[in-house]
N, C-alpha and C. Protein backbone atom coordinates (compact mmCIF):
# COMPACT_ATOMS: atom_id res chain seq x y z
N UNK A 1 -18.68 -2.78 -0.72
CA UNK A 1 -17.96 -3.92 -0.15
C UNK A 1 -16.46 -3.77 -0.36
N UNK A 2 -16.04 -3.97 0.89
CA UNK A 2 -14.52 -4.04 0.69
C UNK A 2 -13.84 -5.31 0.38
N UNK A 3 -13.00 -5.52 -0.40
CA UNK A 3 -12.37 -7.08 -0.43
C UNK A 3 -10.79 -6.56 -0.45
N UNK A 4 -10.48 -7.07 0.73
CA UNK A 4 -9.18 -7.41 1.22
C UNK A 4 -8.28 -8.92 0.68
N UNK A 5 -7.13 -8.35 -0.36
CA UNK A 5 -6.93 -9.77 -0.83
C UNK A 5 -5.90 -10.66 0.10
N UNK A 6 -5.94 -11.79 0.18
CA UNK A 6 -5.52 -12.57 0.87
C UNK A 6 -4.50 -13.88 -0.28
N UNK A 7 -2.69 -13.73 -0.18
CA UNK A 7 -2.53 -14.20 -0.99
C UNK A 7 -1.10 -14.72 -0.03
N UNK A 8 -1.40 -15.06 0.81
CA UNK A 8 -0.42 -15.60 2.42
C UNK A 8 0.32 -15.06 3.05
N UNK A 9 0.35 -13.46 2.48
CA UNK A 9 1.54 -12.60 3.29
C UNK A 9 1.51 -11.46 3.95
N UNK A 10 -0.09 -10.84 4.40
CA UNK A 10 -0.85 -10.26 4.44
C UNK A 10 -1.04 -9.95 5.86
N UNK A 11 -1.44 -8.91 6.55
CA UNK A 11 -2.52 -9.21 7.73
C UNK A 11 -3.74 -8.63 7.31
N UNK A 12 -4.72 -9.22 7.11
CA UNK A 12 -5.76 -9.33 6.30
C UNK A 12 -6.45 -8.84 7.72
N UNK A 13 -6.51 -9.81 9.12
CA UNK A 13 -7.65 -9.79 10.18
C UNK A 13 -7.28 -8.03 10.68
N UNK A 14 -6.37 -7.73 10.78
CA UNK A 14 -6.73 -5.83 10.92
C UNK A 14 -7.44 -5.34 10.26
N UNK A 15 -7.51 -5.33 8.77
CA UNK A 15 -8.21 -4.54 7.93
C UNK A 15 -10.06 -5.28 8.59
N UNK A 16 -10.10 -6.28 8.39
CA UNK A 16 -11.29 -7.27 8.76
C UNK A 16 -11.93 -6.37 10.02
N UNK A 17 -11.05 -6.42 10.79
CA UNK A 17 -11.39 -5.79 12.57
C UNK A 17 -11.73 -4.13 12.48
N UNK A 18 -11.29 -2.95 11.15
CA UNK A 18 -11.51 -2.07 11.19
C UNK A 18 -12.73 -1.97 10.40
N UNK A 19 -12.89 -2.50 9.70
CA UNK A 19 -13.91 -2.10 8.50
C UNK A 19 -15.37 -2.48 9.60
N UNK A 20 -15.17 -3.80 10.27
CA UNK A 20 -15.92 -4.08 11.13
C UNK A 20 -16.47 -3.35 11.93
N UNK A 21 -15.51 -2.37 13.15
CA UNK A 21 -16.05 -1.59 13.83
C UNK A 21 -16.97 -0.24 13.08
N UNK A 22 -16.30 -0.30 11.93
CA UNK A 22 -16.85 1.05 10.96
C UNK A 22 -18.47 0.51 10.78
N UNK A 23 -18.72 -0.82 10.55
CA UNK A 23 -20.24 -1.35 10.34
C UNK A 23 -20.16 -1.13 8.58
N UNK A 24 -18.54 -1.10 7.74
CA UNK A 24 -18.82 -1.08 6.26
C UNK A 24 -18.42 -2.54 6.38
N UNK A 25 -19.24 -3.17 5.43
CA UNK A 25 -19.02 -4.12 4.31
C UNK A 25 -17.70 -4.54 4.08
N UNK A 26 -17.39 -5.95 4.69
CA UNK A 26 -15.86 -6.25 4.17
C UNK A 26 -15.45 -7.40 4.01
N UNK A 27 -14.68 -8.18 3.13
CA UNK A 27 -14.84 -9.67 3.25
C UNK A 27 -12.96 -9.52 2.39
N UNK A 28 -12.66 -11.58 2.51
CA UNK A 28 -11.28 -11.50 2.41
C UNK A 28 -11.36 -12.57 0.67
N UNK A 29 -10.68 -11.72 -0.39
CA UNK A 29 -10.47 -12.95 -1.42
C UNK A 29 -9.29 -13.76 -1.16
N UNK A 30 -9.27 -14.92 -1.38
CA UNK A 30 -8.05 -15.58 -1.62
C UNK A 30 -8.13 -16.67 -2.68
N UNK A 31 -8.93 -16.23 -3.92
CA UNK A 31 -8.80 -16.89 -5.10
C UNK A 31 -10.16 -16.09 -6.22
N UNK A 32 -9.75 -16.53 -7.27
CA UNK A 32 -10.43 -15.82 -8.10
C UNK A 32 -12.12 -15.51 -8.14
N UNK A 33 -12.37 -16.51 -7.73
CA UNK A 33 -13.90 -16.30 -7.47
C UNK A 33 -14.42 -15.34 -5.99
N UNK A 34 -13.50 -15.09 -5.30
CA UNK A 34 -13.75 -14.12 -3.79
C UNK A 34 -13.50 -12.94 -4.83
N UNK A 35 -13.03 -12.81 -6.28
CA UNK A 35 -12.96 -11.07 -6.25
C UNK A 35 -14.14 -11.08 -7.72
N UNK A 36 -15.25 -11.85 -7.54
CA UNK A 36 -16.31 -11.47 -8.62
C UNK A 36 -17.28 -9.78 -7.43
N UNK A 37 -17.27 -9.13 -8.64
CA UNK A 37 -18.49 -8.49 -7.64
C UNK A 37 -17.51 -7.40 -6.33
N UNK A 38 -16.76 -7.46 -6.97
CA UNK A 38 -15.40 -6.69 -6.00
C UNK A 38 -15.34 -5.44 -6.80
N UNK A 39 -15.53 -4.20 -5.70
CA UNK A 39 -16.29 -2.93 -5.63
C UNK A 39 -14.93 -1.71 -4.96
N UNK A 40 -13.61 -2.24 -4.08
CA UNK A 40 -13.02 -1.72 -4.02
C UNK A 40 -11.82 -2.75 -3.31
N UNK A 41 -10.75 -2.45 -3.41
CA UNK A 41 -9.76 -3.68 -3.18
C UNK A 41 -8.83 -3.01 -2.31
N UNK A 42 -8.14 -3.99 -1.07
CA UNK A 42 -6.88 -3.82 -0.14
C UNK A 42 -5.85 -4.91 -0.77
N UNK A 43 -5.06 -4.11 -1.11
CA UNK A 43 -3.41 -5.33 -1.38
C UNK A 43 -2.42 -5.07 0.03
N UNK A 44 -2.43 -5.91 1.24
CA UNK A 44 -1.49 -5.59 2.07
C UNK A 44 -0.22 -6.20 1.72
N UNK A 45 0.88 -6.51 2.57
CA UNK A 45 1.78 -7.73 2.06
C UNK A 45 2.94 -7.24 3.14
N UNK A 46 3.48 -7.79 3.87
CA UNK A 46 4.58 -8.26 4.33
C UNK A 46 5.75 -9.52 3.94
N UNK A 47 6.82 -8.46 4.23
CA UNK A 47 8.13 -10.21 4.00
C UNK A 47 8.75 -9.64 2.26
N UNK A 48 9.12 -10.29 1.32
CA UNK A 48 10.37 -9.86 0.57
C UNK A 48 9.13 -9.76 -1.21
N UNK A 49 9.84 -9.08 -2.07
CA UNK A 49 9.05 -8.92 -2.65
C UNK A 49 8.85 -9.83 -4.13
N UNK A 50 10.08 -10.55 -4.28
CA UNK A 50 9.94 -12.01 -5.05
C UNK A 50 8.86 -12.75 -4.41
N UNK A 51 8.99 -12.78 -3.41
CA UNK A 51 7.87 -14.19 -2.09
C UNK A 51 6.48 -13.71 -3.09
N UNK A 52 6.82 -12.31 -2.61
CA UNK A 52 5.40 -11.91 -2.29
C UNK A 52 4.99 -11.60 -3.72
N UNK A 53 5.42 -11.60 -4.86
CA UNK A 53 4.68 -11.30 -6.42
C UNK A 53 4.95 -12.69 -6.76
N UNK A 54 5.08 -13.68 -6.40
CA UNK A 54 5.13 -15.56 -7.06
C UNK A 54 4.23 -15.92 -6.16
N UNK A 55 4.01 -15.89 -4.80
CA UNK A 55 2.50 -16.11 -3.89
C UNK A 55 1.77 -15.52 -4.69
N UNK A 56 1.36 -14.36 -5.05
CA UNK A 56 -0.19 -13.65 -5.90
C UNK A 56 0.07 -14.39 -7.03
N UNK A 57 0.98 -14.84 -7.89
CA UNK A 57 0.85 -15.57 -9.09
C UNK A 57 0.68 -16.89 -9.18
N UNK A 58 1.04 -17.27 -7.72
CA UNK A 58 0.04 -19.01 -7.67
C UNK A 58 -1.10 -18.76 -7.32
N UNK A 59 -1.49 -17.79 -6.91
CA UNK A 59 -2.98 -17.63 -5.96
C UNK A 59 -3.74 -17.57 -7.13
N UNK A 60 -3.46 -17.39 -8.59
CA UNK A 60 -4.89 -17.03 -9.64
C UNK A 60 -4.79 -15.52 -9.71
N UNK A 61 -4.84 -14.98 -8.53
CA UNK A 61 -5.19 -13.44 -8.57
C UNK A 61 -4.78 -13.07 -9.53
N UNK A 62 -4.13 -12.87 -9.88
CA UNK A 62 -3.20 -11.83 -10.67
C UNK A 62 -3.87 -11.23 -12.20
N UNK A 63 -4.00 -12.30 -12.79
CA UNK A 63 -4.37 -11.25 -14.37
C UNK A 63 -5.66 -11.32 -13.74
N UNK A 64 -6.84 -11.27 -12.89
CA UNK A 64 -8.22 -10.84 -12.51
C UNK A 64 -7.80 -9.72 -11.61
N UNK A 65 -7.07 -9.27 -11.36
CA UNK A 65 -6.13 -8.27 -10.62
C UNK A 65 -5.97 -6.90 -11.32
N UNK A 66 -5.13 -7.10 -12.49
CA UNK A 66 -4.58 -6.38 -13.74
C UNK A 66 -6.34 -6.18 -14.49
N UNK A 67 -7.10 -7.25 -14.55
CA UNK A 67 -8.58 -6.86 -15.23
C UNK A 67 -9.30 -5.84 -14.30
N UNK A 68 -9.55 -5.91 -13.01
CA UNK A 68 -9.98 -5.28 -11.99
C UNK A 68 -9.28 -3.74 -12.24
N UNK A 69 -8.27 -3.69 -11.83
CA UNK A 69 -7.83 -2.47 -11.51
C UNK A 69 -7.60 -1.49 -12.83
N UNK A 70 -6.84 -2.37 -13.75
CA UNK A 70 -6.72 -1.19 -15.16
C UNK A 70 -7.97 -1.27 -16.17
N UNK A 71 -8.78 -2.37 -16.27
CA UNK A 71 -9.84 -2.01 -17.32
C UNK A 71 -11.32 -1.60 -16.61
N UNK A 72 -11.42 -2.25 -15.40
CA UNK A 72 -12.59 -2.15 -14.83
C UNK A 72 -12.24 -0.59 -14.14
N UNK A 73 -11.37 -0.64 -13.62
CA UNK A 73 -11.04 0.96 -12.47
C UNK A 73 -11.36 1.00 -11.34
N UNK A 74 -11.63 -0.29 -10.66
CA UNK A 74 -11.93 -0.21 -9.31
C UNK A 74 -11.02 0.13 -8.25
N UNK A 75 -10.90 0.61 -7.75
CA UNK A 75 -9.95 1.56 -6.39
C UNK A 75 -9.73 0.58 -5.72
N UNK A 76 -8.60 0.74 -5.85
CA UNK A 76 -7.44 -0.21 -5.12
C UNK A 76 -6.06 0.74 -4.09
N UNK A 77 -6.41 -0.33 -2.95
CA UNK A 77 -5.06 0.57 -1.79
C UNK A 77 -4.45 -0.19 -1.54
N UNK A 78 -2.67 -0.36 -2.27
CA UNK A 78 -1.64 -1.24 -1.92
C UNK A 78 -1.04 -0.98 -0.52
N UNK A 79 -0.76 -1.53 0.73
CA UNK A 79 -0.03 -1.00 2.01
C UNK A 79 1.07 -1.80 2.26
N UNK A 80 2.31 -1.01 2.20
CA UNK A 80 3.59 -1.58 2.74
C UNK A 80 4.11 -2.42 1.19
N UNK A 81 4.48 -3.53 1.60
CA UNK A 81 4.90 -4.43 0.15
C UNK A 81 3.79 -4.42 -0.92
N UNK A 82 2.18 -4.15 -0.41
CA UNK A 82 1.60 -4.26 -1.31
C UNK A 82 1.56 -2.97 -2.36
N UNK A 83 2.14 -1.88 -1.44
CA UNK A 83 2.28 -0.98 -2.75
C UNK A 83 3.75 -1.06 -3.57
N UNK A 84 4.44 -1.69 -2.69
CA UNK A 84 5.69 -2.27 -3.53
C UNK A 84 5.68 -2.77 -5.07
N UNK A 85 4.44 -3.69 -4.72
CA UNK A 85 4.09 -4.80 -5.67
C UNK A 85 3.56 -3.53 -6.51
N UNK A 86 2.99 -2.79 -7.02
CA UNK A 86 3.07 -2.04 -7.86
C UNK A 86 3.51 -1.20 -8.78
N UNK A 87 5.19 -1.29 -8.12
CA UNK A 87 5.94 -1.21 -8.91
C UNK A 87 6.64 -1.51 -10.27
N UNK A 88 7.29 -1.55 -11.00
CA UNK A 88 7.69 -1.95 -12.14
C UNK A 88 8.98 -3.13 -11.55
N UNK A 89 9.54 -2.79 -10.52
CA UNK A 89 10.56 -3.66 -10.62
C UNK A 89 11.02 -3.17 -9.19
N UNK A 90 11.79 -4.22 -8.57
CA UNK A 90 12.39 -4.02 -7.00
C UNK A 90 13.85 -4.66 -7.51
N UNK A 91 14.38 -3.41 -6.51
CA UNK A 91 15.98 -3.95 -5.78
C UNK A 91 16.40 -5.50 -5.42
N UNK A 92 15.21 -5.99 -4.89
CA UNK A 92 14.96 -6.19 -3.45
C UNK A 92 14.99 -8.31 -4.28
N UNK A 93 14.33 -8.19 -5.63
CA UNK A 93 14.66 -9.61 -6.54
C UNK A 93 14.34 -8.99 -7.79
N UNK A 94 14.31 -10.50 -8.43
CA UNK A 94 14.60 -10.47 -10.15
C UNK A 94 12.77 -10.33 -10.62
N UNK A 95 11.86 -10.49 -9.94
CA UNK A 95 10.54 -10.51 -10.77
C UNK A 95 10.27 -9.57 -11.26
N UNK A 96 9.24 -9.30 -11.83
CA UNK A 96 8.21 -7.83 -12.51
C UNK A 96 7.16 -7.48 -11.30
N UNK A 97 7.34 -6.32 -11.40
CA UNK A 97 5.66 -5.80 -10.22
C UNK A 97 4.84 -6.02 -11.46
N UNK A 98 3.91 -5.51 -10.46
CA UNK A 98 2.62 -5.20 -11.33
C UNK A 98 2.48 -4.54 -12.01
N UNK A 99 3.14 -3.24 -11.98
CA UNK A 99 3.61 -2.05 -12.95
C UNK A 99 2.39 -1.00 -12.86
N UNK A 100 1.56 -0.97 -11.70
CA UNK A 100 0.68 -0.45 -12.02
C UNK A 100 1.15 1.38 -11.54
N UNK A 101 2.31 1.34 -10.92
CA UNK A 101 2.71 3.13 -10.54
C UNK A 101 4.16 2.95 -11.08
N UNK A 102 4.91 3.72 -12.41
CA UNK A 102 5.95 3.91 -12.75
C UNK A 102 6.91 4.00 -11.76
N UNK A 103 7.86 3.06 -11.51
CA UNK A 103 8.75 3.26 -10.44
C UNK A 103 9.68 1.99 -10.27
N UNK A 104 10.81 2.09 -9.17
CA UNK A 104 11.51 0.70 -9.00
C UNK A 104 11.37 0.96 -7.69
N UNK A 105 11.46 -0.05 -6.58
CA UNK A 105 11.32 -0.29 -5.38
C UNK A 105 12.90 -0.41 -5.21
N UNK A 106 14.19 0.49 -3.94
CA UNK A 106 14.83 1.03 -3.56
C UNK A 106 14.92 0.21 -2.41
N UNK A 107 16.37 -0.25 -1.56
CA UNK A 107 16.76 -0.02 -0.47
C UNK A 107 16.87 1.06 0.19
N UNK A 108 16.54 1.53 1.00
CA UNK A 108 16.73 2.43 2.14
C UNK A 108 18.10 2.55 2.33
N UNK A 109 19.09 3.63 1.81
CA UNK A 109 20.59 3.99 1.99
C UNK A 109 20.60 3.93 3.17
N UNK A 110 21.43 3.19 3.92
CA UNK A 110 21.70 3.18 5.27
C UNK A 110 22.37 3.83 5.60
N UNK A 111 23.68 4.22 5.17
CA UNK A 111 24.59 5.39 5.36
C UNK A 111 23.85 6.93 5.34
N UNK A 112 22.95 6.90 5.53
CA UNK A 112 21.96 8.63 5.42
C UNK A 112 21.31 8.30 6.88
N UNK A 113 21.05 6.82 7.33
CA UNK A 113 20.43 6.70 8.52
C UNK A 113 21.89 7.10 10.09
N UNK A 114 21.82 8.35 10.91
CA UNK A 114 22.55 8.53 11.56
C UNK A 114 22.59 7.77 12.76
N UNK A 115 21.27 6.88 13.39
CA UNK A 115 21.34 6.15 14.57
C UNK A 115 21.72 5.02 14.79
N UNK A 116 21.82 3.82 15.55
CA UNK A 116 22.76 2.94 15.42
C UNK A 116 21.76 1.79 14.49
N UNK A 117 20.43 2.19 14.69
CA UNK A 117 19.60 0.82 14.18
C UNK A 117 18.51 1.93 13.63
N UNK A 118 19.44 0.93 12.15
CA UNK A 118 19.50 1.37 10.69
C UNK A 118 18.12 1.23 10.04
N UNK A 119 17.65 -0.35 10.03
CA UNK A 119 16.89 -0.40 8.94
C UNK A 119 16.57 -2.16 9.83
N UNK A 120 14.90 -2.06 9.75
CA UNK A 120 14.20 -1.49 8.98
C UNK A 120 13.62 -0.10 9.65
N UNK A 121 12.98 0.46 8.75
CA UNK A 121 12.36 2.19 8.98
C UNK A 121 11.04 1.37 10.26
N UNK A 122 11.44 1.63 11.34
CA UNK A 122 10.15 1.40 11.80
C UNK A 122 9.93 2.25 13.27
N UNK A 123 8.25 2.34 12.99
CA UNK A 123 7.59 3.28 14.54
C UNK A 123 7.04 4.58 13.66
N UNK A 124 6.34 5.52 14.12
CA UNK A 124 5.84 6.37 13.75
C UNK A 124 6.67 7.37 13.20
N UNK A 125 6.23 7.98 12.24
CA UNK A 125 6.66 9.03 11.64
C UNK A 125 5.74 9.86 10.80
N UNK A 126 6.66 10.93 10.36
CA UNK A 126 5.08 12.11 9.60
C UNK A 126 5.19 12.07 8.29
N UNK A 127 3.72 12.21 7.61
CA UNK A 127 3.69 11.70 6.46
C UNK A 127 2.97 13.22 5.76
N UNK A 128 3.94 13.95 5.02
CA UNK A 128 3.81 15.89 4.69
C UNK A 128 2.82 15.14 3.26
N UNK A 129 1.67 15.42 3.56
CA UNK A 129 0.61 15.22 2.58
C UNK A 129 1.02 16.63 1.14
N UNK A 130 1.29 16.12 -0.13
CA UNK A 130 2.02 17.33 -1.21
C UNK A 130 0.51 17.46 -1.70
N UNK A 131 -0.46 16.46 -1.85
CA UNK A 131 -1.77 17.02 -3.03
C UNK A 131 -2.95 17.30 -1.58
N UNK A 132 -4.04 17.71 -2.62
CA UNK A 132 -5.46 17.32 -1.89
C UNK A 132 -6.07 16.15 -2.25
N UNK A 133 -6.87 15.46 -1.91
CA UNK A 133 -7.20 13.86 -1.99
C UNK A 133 -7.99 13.19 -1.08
N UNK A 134 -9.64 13.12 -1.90
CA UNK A 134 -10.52 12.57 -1.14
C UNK A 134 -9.57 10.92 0.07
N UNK A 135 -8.65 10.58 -0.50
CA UNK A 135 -8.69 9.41 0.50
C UNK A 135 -7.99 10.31 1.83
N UNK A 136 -7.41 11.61 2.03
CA UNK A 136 -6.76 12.18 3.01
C UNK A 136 -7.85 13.00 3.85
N UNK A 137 -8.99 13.03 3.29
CA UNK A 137 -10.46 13.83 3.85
C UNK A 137 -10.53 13.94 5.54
N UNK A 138 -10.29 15.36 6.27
CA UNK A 138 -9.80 15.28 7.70
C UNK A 138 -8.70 15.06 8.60
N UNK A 139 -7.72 14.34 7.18
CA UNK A 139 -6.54 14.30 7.83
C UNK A 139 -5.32 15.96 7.99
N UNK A 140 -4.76 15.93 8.99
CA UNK A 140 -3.78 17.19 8.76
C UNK A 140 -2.74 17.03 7.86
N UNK A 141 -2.25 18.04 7.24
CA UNK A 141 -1.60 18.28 6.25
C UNK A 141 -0.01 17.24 6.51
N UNK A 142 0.06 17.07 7.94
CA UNK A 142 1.22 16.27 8.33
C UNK A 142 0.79 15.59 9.44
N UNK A 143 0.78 14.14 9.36
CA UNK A 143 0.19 13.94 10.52
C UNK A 143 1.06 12.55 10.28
N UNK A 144 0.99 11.37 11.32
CA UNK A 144 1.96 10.35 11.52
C UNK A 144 1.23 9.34 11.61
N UNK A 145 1.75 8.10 10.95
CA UNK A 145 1.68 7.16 10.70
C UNK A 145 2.74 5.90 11.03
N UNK A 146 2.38 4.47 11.51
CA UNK A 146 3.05 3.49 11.60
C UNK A 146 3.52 3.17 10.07
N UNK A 147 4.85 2.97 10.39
CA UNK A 147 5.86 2.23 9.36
C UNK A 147 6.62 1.29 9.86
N UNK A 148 6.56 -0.11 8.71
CA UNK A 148 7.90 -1.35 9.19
C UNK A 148 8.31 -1.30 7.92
N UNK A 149 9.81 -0.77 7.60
CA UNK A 149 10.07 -1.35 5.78
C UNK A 149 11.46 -0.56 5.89
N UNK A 150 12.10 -1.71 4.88
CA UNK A 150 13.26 -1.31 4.63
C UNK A 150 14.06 -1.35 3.06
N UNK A 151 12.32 -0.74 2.26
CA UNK A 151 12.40 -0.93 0.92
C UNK A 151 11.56 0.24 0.83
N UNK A 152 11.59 1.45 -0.46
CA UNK A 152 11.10 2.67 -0.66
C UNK A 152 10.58 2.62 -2.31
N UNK A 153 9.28 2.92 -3.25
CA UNK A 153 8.95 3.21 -4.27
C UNK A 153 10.01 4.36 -4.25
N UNK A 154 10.80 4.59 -5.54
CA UNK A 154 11.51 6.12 -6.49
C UNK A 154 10.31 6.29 -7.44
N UNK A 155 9.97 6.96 -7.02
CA UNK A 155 8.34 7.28 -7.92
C UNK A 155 9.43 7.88 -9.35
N UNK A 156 8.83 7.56 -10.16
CA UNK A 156 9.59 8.10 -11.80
C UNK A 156 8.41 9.23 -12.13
N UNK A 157 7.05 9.71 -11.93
CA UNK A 157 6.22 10.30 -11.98
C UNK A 157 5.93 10.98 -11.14
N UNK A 158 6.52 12.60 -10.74
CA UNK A 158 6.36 13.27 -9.22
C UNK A 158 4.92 13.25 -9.17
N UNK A 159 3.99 13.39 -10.03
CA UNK A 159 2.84 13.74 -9.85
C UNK A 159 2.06 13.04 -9.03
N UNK A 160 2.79 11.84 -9.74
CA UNK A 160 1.87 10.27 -8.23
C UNK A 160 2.17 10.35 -6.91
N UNK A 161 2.77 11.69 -6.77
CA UNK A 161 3.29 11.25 -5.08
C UNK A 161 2.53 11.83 -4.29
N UNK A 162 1.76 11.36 -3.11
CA UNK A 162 0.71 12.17 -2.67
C UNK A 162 1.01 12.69 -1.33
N UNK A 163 2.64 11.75 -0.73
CA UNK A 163 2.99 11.82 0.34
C UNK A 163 3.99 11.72 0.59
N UNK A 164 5.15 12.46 1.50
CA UNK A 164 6.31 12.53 1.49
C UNK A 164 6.50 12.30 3.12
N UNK A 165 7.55 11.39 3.59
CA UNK A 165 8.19 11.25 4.77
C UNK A 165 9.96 11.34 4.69
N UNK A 166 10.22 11.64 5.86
CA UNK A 166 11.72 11.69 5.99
C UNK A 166 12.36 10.31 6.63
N UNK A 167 13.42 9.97 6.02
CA UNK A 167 14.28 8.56 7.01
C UNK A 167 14.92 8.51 5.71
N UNK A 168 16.53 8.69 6.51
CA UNK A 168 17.76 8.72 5.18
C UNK A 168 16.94 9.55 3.93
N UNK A 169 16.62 10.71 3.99
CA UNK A 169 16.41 11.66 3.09
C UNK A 169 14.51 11.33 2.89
N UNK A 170 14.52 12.37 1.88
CA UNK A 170 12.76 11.93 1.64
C UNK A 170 12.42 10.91 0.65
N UNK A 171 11.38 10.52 0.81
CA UNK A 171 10.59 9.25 0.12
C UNK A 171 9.14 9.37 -0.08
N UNK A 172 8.48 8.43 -0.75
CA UNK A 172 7.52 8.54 -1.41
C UNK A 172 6.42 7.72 -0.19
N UNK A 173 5.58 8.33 1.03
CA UNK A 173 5.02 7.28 1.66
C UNK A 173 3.74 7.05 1.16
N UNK A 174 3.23 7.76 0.04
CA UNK A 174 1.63 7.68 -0.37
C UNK A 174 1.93 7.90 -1.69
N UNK A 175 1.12 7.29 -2.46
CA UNK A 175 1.48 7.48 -3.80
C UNK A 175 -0.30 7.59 -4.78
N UNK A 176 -0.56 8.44 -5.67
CA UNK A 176 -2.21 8.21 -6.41
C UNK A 176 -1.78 8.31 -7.86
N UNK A 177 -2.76 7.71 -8.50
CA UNK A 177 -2.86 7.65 -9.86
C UNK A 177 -3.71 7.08 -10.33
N UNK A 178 -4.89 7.87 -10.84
CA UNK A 178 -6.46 7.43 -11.13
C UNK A 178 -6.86 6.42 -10.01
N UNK A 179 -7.26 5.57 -10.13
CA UNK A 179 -7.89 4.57 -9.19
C UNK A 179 -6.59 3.82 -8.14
N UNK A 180 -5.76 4.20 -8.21
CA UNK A 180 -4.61 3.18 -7.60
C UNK A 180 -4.14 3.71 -6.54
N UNK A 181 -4.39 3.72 -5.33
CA UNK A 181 -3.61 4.32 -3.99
C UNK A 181 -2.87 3.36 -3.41
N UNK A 182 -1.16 3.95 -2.82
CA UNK A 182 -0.94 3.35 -2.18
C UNK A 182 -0.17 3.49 -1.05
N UNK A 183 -0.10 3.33 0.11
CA UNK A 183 0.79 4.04 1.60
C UNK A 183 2.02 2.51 2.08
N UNK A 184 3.30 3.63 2.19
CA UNK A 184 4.26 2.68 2.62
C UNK A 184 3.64 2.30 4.22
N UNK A 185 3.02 3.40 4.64
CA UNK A 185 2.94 3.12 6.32
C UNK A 185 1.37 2.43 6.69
N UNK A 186 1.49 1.87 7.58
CA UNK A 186 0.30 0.76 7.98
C UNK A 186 -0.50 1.49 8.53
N UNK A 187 -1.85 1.88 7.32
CA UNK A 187 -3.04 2.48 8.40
C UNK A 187 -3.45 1.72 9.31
N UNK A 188 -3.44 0.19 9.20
CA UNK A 188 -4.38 -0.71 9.64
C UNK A 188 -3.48 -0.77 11.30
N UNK A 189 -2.67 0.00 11.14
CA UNK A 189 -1.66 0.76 12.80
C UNK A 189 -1.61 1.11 13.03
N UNK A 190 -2.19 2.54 12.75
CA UNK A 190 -1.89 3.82 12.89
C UNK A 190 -3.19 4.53 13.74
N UNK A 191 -3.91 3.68 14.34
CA UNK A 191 -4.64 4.27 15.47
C UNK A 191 -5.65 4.86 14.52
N UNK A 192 -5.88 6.52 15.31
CA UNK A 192 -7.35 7.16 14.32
C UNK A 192 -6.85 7.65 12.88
N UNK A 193 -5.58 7.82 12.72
CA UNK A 193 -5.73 8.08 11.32
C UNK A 193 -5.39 7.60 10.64
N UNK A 194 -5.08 5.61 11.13
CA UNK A 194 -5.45 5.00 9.71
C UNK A 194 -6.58 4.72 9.44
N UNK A 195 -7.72 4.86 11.01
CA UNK A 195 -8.67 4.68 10.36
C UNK A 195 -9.39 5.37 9.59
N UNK A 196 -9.23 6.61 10.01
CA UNK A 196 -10.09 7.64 8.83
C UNK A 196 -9.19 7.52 7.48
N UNK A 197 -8.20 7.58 7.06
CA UNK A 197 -7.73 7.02 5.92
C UNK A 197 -8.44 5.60 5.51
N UNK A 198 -8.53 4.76 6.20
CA UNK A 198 -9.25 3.56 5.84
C UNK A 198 -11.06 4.11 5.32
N UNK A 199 -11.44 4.57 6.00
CA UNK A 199 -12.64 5.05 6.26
C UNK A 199 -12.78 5.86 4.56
N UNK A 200 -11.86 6.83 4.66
CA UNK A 200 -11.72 7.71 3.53
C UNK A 200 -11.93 6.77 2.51
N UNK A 201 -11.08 5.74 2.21
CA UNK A 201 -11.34 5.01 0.90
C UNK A 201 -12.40 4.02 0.49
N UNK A 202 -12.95 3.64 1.93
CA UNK A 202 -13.99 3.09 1.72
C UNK A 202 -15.32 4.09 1.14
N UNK A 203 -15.08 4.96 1.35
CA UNK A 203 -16.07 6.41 0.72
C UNK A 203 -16.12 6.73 -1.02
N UNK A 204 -14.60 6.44 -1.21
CA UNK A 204 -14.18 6.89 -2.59
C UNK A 204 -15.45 6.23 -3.93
């Protein structure tokens, strides 16, 4: 079963609409009792990243969140802000991430961007896969993905980086570390290979 968390900033009904056509198992939490019995987890999140780590901390989620993912180990895929939120700390406001991937969340240097419209990073681009990794299973070594964001993980741990894209220099678009995956770019957009990325983790 997939549980897609739902904590108001989300597009939850994509993930809902893919898992669907797949015929896997998928349902949406939006409070502590939707994540009993929760077997593998989606953190999406759109919009700023104060909003979006004080929404999950009124929602309850949060320390059943931190229990889930670091003591239990259930596989979890942050997308866009939601892998933000895993950070230790953003540019972007004054809160704490989740801290669950060593790192600070970055503006996008605009002065490295040469076209007239800067930021945010958005539309397809290629994402140079650096490891091997059951959640990349079928995908090509470089293959492209939808991105909207105008905020980047500085991974402090090269090892977590599972994926590298270019815009104003390179960045971190996939990131692993034991149970914790997470992609700056929107599988739940990216046509067939977010879904086999989607697909992939529902396997894990």
């Amino acid at each position: 079963m997939i549980t897609v968390i739902d904590y108001g900033i989300g597009n939850t009904r994509a993930f809902i609409n893919i898992y669907e056509r797949l015929h896997i198992p998928v349902k949406v939490a939006s409070n502590i009792q939707d994540l009993q019995n929760a077997e593998k987890l989606i953190l999406p999140g759109v919009g700023s990243f104060d909003f979006a780590m004080k929404n999950l901390e009124e929602s309850g989620m949060k320390q059943t969140l931190n229990q889930l993912v670091l003591e239990a180990e259930i596989p979890v895929l942050g997308v866009c802000l939601g892998m933000q939120l895993m950070a230790e700390s953003s540019e972007e406001g004054s809160c704490e991430g989740l801290g669950w991937i060593k790192g600070k969340v970055k503006k996008i240097d605009t002065e490295k961007v040469p076209h007239q419209s800067k930021l945010p990073h958005m539309g397809w681009n290629e994402v140079r896969f650096v490891k091997e990794n059951a959640l990349l299973n079928g995908l090509e070594k470089n293959s492209l993905f939808y991105f909207l964001h105008s905020y980047y993980i500085d991974c402090h741990e090269d090892n977590e980086i599972l994926g590298i894209s270019e815009f104003a220099g390179s960045f971190a678009s996939a990131v692993n570390t034991g149970n914790i995956y997470g992609t700056q770019f929107h599988p739940e957009k990216s046509h067939s290979n977010g879904e086999k990325l989607l697909f992939n983790f529902a396997k894990l």
